[in-house]
PDB file of N, CA and C in Angstrom:
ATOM      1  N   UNK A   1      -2.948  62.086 146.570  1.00  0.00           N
ATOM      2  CA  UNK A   1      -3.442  60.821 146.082  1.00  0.00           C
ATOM      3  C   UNK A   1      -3.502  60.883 144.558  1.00  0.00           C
ATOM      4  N   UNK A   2      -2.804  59.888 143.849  1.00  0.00           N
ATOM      5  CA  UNK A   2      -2.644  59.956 142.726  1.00  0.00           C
ATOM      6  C   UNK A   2      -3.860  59.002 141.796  1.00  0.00           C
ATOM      7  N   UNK A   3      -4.323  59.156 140.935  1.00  0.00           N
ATOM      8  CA  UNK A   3      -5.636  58.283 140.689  1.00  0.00           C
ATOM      9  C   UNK A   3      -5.084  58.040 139.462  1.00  0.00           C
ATOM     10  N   UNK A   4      -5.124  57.062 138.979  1.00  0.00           N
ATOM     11  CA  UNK A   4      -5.162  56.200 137.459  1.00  0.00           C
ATOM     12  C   UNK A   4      -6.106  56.510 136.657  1.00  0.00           C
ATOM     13  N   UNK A   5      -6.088  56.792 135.109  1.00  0.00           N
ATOM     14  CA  UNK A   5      -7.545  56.967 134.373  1.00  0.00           C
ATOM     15  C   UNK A   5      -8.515  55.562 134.221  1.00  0.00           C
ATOM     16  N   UNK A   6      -8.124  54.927 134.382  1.00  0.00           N
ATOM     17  CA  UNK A   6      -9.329  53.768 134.725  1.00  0.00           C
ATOM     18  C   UNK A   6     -10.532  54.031 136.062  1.00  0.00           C
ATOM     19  N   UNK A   7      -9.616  54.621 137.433  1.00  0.00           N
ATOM     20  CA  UNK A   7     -10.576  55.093 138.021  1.00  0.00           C
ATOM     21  C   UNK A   7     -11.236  56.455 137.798  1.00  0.00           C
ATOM     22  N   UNK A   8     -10.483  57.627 137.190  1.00  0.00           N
ATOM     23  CA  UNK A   8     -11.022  58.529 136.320  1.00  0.00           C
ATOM     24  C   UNK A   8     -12.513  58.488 135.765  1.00  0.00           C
ATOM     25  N   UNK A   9     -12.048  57.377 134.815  1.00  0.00           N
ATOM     26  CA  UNK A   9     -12.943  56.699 133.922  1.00  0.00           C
ATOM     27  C   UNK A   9     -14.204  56.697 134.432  1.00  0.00           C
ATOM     28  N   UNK A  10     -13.990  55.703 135.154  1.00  0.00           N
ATOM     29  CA  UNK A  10     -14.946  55.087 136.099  1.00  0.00           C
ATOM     30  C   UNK A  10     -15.625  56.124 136.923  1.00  0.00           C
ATOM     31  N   UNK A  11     -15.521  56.954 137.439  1.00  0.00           N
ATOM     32  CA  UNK A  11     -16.117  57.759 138.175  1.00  0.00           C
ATOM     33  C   UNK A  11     -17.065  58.986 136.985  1.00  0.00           C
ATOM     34  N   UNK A  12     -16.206  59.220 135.860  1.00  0.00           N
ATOM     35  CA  UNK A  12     -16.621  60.226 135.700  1.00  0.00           C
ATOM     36  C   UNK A  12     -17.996  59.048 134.463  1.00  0.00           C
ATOM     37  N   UNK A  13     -18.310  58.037 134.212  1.00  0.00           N
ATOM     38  CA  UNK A  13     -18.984  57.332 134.377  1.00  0.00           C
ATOM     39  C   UNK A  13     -20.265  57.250 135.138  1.00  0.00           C
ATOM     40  N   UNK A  14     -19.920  56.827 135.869  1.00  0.00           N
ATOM     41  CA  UNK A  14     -20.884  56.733 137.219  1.00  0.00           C
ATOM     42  C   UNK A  14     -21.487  58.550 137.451  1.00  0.00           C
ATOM     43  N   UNK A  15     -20.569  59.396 137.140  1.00  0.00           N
ATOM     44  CA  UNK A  15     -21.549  60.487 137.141  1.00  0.00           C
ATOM     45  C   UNK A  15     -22.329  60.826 136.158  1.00  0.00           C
ATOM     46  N   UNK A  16     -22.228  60.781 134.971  1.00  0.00           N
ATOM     47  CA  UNK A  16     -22.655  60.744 133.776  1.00  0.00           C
ATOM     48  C   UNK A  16     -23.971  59.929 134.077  1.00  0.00           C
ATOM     49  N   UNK A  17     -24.190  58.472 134.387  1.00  0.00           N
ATOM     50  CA  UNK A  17     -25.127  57.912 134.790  1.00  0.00           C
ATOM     51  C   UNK A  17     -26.057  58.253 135.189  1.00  0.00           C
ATOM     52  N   UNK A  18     -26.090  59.157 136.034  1.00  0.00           N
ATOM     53  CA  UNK A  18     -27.257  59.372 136.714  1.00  0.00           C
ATOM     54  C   UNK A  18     -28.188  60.441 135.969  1.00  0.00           C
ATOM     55  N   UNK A  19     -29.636  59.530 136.302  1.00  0.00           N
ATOM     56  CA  UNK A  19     -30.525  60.791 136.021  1.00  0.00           C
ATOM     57  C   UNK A  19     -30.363  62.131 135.913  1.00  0.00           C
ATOM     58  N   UNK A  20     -30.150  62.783 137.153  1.00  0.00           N
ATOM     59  CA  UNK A  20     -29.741  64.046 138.157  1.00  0.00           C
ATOM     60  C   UNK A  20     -29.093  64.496 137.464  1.00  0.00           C
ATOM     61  N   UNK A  21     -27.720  64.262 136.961  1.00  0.00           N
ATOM     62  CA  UNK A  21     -26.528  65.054 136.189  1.00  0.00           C
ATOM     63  C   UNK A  21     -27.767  65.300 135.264  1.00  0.00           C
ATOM     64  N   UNK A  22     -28.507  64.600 134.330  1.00  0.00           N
ATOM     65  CA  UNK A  22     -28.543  65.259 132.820  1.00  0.00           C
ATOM     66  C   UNK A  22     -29.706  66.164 132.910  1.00  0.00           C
ATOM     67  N   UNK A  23     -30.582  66.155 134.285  1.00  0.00           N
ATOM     68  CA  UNK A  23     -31.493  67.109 134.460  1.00  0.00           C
ATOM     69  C   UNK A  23     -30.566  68.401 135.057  1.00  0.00           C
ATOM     70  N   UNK A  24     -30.039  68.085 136.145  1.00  0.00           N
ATOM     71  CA  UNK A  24     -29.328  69.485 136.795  1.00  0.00           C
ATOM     72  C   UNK A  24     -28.595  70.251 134.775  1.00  0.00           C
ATOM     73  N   UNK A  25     -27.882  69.506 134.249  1.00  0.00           N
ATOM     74  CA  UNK A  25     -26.980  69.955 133.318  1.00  0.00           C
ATOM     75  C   UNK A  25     -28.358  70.611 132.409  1.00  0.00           C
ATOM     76  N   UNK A  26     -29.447  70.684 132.072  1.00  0.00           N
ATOM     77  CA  UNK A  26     -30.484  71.136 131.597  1.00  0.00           C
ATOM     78  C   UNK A  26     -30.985  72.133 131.931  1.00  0.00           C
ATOM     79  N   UNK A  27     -31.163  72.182 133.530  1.00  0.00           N
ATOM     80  CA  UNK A  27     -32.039  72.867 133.638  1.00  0.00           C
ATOM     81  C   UNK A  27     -30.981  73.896 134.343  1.00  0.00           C
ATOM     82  N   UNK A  28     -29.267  73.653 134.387  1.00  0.00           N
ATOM     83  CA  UNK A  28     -28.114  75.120 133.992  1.00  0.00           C
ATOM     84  C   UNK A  28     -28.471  75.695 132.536  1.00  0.00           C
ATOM     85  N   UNK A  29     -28.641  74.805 131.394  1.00  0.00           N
ATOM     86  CA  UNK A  29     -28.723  75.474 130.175  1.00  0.00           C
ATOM     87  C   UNK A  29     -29.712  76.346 130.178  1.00  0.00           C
ATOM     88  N   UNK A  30     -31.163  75.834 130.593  1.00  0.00           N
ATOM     89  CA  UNK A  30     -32.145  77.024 130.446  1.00  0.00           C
ATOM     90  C   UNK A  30     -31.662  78.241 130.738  1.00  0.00           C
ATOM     91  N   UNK A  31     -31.519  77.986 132.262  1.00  0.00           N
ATOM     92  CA  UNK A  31     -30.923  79.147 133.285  1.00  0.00           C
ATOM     93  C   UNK A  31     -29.694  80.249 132.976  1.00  0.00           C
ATOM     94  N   UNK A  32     -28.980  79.569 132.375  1.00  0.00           N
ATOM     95  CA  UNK A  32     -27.802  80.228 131.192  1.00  0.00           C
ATOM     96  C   UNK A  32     -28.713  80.894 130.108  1.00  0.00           C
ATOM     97  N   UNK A  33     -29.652  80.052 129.142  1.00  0.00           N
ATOM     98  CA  UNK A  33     -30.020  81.033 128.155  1.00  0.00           C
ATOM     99  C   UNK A  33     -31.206  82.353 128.773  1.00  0.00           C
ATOM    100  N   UNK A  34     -31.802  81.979 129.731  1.00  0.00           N
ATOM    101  CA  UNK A  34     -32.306  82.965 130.368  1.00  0.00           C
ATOM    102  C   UNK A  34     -31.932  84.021 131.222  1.00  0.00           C
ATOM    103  N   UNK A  35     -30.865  83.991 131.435  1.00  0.00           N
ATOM    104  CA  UNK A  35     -29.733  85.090 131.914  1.00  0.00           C
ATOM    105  C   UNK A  35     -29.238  85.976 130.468  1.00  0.00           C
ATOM    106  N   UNK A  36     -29.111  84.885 129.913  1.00  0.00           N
ATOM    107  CA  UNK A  36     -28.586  85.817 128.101  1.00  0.00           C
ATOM    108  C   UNK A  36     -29.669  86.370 127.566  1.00  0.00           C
ATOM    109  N   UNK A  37     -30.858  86.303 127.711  1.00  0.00           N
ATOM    110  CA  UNK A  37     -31.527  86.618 127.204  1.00  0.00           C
ATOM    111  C   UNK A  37     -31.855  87.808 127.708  1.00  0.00           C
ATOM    112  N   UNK A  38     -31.988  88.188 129.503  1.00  0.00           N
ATOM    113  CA  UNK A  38     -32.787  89.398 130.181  1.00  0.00           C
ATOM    114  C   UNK A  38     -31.514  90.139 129.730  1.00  0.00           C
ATOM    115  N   UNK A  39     -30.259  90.100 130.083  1.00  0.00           N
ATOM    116  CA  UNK A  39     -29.256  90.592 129.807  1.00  0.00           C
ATOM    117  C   UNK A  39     -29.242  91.620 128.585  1.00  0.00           C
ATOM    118  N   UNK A  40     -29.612  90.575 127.506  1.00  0.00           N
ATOM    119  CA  UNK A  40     -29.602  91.879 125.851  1.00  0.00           C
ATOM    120  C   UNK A  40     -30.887  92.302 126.161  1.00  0.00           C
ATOM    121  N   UNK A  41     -32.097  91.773 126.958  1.00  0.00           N
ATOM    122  CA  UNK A  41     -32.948  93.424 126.961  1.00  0.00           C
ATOM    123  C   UNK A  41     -33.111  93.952 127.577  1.00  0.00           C
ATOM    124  N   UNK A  42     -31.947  94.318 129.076  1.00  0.00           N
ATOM    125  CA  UNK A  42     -31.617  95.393 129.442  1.00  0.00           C
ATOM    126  C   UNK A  42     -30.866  96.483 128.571  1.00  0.00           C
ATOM    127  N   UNK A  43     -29.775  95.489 128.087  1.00  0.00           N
ATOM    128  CA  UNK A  43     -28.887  96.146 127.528  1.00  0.00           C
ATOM    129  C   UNK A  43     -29.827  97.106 126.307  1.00  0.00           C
ATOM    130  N   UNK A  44     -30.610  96.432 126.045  1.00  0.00           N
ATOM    131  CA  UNK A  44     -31.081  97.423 125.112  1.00  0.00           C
ATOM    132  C   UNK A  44     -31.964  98.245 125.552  1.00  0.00           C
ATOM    133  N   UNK A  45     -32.816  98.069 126.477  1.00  0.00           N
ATOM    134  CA  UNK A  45     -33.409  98.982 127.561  1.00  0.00           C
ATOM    135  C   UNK A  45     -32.564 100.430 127.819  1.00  0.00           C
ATOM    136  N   UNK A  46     -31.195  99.726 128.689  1.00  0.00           N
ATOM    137  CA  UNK A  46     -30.728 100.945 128.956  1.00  0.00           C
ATOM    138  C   UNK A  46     -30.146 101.788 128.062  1.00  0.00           C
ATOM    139  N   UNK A  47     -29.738 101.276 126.940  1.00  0.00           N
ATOM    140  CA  UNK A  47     -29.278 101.952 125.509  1.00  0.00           C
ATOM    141  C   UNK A  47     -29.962 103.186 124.898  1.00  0.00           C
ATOM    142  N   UNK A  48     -31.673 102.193 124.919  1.00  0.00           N
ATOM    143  CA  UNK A  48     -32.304 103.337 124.709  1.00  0.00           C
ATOM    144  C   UNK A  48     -32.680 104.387 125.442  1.00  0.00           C
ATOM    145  N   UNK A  49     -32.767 104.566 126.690  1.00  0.00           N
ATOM    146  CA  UNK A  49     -32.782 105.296 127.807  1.00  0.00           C
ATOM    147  C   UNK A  49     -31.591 106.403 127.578  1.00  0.00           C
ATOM    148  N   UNK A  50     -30.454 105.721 127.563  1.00  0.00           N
ATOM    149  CA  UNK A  50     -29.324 106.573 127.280  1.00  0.00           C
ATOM    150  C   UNK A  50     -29.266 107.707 126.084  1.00  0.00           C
ATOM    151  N   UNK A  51     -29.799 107.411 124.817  1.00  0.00           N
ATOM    152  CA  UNK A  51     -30.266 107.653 123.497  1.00  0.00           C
ATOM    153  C   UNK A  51     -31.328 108.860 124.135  1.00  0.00           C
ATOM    154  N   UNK A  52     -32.571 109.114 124.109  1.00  0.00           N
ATOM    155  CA  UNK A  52     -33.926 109.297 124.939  1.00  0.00           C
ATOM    156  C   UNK A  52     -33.093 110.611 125.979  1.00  0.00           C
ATOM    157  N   UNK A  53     -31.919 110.720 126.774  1.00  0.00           N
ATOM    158  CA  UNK A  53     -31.752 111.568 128.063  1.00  0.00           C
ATOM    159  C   UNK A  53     -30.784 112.196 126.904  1.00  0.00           C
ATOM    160  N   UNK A  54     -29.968 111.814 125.994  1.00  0.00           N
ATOM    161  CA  UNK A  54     -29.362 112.534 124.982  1.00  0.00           C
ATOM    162  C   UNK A  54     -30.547 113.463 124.552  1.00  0.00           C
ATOM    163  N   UNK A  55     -31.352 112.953 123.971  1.00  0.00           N
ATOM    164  CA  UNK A  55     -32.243 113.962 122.779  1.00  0.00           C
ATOM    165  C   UNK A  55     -32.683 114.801 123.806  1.00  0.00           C
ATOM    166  N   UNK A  56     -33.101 114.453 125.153  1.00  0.00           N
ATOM    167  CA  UNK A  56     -33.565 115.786 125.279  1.00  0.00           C
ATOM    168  C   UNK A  56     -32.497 116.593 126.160  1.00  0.00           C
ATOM    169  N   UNK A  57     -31.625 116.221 126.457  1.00  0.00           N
ATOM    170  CA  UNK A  57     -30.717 117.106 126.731  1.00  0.00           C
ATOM    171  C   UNK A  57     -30.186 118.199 125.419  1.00  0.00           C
ATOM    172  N   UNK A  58     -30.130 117.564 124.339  1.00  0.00           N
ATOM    173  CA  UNK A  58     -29.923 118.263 123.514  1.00  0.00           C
ATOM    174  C   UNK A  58     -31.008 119.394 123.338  1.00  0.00           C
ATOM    175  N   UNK A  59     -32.533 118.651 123.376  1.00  0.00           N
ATOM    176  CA  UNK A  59     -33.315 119.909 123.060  1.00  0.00           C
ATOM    177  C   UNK A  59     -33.481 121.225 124.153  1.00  0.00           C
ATOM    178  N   UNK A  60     -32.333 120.924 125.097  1.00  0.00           N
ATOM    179  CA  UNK A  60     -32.816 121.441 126.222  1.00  0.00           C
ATOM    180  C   UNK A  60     -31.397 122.647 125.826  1.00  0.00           C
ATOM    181  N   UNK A  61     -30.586 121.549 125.176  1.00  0.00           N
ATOM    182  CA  UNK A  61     -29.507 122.644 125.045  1.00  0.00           C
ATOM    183  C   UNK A  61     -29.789 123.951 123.901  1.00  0.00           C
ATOM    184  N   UNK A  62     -30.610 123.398 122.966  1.00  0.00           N
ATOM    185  CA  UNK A  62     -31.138 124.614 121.705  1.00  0.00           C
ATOM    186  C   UNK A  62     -31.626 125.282 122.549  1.00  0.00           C
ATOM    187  N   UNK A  63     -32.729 124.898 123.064  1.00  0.00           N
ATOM    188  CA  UNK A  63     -33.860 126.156 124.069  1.00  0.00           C
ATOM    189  C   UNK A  63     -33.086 126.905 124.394  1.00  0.00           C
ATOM    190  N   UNK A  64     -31.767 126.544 125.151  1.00  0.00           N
ATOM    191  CA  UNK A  64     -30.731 127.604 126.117  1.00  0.00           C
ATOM    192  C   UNK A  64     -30.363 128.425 125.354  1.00  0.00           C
ATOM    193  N   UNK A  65     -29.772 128.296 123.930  1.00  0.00           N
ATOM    194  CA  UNK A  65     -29.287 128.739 122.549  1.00  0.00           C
ATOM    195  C   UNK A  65     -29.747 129.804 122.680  1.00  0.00           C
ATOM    196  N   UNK A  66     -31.501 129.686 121.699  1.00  0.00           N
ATOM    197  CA  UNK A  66     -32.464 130.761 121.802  1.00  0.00           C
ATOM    198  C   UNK A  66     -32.459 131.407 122.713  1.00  0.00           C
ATOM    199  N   UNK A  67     -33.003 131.114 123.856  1.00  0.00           N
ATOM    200  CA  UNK A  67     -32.824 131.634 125.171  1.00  0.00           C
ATOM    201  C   UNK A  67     -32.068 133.281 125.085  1.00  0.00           C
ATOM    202  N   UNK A  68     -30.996 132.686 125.481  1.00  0.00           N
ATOM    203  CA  UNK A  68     -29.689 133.411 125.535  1.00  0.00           C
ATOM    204  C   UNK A  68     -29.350 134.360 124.190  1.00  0.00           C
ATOM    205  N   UNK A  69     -30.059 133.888 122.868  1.00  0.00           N
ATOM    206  CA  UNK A  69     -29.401 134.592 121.618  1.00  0.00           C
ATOM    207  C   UNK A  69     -31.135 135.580 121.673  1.00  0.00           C
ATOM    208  N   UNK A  70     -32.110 135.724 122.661  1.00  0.00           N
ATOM    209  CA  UNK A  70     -33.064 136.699 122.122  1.00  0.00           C
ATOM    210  C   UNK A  70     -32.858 137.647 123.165  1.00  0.00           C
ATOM    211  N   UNK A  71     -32.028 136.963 124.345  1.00  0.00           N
ATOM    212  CA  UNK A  71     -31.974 137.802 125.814  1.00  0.00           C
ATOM    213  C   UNK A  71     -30.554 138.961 125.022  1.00  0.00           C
ATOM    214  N   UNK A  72     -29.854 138.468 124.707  1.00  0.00           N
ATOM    215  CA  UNK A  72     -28.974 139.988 124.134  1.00  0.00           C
ATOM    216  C   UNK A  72     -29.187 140.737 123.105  1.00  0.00           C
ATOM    217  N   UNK A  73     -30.597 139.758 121.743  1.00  0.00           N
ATOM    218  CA  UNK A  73     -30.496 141.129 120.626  1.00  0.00           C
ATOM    219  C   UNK A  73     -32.192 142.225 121.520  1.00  0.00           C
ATOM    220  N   UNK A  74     -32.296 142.195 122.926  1.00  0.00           N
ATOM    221  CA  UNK A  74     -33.433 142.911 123.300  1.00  0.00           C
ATOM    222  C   UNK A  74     -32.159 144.299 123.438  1.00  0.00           C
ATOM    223  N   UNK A  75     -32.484 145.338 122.884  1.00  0.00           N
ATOM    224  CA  UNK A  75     -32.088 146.820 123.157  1.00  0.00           C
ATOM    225  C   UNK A  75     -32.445 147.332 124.610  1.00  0.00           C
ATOM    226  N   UNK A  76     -31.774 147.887 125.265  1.00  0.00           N
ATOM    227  CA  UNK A  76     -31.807 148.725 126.348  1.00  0.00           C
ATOM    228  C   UNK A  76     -32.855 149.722 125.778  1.00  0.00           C
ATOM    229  N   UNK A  77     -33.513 150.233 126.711  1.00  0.00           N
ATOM    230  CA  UNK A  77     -34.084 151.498 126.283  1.00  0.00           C
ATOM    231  C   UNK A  77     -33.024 152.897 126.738  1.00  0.00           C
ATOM    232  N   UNK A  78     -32.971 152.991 125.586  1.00  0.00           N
ATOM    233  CA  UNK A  78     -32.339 154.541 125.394  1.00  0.00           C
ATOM    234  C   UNK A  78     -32.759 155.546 126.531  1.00  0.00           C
ATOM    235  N   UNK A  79     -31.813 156.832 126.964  1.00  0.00           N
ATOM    236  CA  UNK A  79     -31.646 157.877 127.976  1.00  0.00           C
ATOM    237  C   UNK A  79     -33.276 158.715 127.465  1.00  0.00           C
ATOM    238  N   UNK A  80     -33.970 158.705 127.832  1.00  0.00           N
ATOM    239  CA  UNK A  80     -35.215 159.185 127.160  1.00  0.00           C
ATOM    240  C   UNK A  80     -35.574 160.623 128.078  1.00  0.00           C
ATOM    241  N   UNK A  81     -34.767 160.664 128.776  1.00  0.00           N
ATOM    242  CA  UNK A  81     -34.984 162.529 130.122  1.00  0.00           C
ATOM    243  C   UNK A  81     -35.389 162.272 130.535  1.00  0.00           C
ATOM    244  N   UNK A  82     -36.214 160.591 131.598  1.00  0.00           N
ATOM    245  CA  UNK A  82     -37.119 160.645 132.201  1.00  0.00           C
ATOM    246  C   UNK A  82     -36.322 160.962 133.399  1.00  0.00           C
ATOM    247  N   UNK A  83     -36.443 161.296 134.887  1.00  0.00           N
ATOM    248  CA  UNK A  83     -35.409 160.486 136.212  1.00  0.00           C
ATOM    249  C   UNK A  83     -36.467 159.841 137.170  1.00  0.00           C
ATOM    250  N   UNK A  84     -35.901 159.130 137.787  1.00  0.00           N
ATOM    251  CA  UNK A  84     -36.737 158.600 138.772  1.00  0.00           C
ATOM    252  C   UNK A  84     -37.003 159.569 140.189  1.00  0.00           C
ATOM    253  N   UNK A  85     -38.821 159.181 140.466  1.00  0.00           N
ATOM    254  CA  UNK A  85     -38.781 160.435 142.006  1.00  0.00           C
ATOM    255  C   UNK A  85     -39.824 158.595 142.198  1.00  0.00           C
ATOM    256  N   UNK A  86     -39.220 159.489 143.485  1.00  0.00           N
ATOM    257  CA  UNK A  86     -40.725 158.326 144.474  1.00  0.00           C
ATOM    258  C   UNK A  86     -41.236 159.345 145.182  1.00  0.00           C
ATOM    259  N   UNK A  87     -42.146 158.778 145.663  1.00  0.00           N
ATOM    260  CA  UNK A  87     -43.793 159.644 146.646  1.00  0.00           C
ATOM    261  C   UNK A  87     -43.413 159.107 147.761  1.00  0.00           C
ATOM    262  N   UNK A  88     -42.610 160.256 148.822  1.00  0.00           N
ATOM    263  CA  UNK A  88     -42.615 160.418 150.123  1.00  0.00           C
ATOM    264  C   UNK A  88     -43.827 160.008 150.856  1.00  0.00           C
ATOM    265  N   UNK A  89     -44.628 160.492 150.421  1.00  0.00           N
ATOM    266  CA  UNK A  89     -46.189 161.059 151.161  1.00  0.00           C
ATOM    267  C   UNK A  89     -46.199 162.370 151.373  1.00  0.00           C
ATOM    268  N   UNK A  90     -47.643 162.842 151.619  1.00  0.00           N
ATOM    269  CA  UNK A  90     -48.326 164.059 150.782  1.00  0.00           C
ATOM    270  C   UNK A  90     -47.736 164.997 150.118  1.00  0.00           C
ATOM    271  N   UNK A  91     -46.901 165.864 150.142  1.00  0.00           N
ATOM    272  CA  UNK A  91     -46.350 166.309 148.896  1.00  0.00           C
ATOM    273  C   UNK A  91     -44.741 166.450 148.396  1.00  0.00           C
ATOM    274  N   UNK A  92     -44.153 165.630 149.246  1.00  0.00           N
ATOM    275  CA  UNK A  92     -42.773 165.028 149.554  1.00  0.00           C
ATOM    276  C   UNK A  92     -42.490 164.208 148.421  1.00  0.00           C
ATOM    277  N   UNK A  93     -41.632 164.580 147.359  1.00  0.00           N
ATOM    278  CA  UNK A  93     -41.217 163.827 146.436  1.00  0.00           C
ATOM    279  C   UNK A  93     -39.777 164.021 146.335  1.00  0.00           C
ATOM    280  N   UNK A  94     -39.064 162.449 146.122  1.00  0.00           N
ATOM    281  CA  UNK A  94     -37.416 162.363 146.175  1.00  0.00           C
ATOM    282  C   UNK A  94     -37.005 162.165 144.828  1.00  0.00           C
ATOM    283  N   UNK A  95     -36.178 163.042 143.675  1.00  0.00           N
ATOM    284  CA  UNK A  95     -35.522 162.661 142.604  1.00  0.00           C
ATOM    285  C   UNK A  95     -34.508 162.170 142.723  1.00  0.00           C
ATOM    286  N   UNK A  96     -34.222 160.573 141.621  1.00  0.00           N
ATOM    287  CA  UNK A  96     -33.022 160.568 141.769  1.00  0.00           C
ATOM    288  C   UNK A  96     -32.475 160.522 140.173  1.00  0.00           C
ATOM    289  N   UNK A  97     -30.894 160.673 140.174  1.00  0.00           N
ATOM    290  CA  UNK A  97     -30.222 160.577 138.603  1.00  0.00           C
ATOM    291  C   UNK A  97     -30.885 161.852 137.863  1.00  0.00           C
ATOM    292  N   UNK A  98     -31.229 162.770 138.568  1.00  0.00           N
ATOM    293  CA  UNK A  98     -31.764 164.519 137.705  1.00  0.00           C
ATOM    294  C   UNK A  98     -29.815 164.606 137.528  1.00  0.00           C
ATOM    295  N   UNK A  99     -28.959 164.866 138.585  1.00  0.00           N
ATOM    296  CA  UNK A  99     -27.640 165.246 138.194  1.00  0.00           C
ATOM    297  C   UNK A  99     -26.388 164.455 137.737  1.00  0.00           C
ATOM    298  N   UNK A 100     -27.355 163.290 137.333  1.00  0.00           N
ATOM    299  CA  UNK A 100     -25.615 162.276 136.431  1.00  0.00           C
ATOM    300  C   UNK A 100     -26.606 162.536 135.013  1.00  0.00           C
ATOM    301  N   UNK A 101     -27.289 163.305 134.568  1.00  0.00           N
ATOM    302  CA  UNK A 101     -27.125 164.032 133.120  1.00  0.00           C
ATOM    303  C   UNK A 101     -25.694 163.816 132.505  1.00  0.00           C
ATOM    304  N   UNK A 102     -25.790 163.655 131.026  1.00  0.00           N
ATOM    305  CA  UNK A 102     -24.227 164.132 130.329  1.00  0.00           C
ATOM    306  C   UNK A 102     -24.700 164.962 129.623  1.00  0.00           C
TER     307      UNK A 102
END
């Protein structure tokens, strides 16, 4: 069905007219700027959140740093002649490492 702009016209007229259109078309705009609005303060919500799990991941990564850089300058304790015995019971004692001496 092919329509002429006179009836075009006319219709889109008659919608324009009504009350209804210029409230519904209003109360989309609110609804539009209130969507734009929660929108940037999530967005910035989650931004900063994102920012916030950075820093402390980072501080979590120094700790590991330290961590790790005090766990290797600790020295072994040196061959000092001790060896290990354990206590059998009553006068039963087991040495061990007396013969991997160098």
């Amino acid at each position: 069905m092919i329509m002429s702009a006179y009836e075009r016209t006319t219709m889109t007229r008659t919608a324009a007219a009504s009350p209804w259109h210029n409230l519904a078309w209003f109360v989309g705009a609110l609804a539009t700027s209130a969507a734009v609005v929660i929108g940037a303060v999530l967005a910035v919500v989650f931004a900063a959140t994102v920012v916030a799990v950075g820093f402390m991941g980072s501080a979590l990564f120094g700790l590991a740093a330290f961590a790790f850089r005090g766990r290797k300058t600790i020295k072994t304790p040196a061959d000092d002649g001790l060896i290990e015995a354990r206590h059998l019971g009553g006068h039963s004692w087991v040495a061990y490492g007396w013969n991997e001496r160098s």
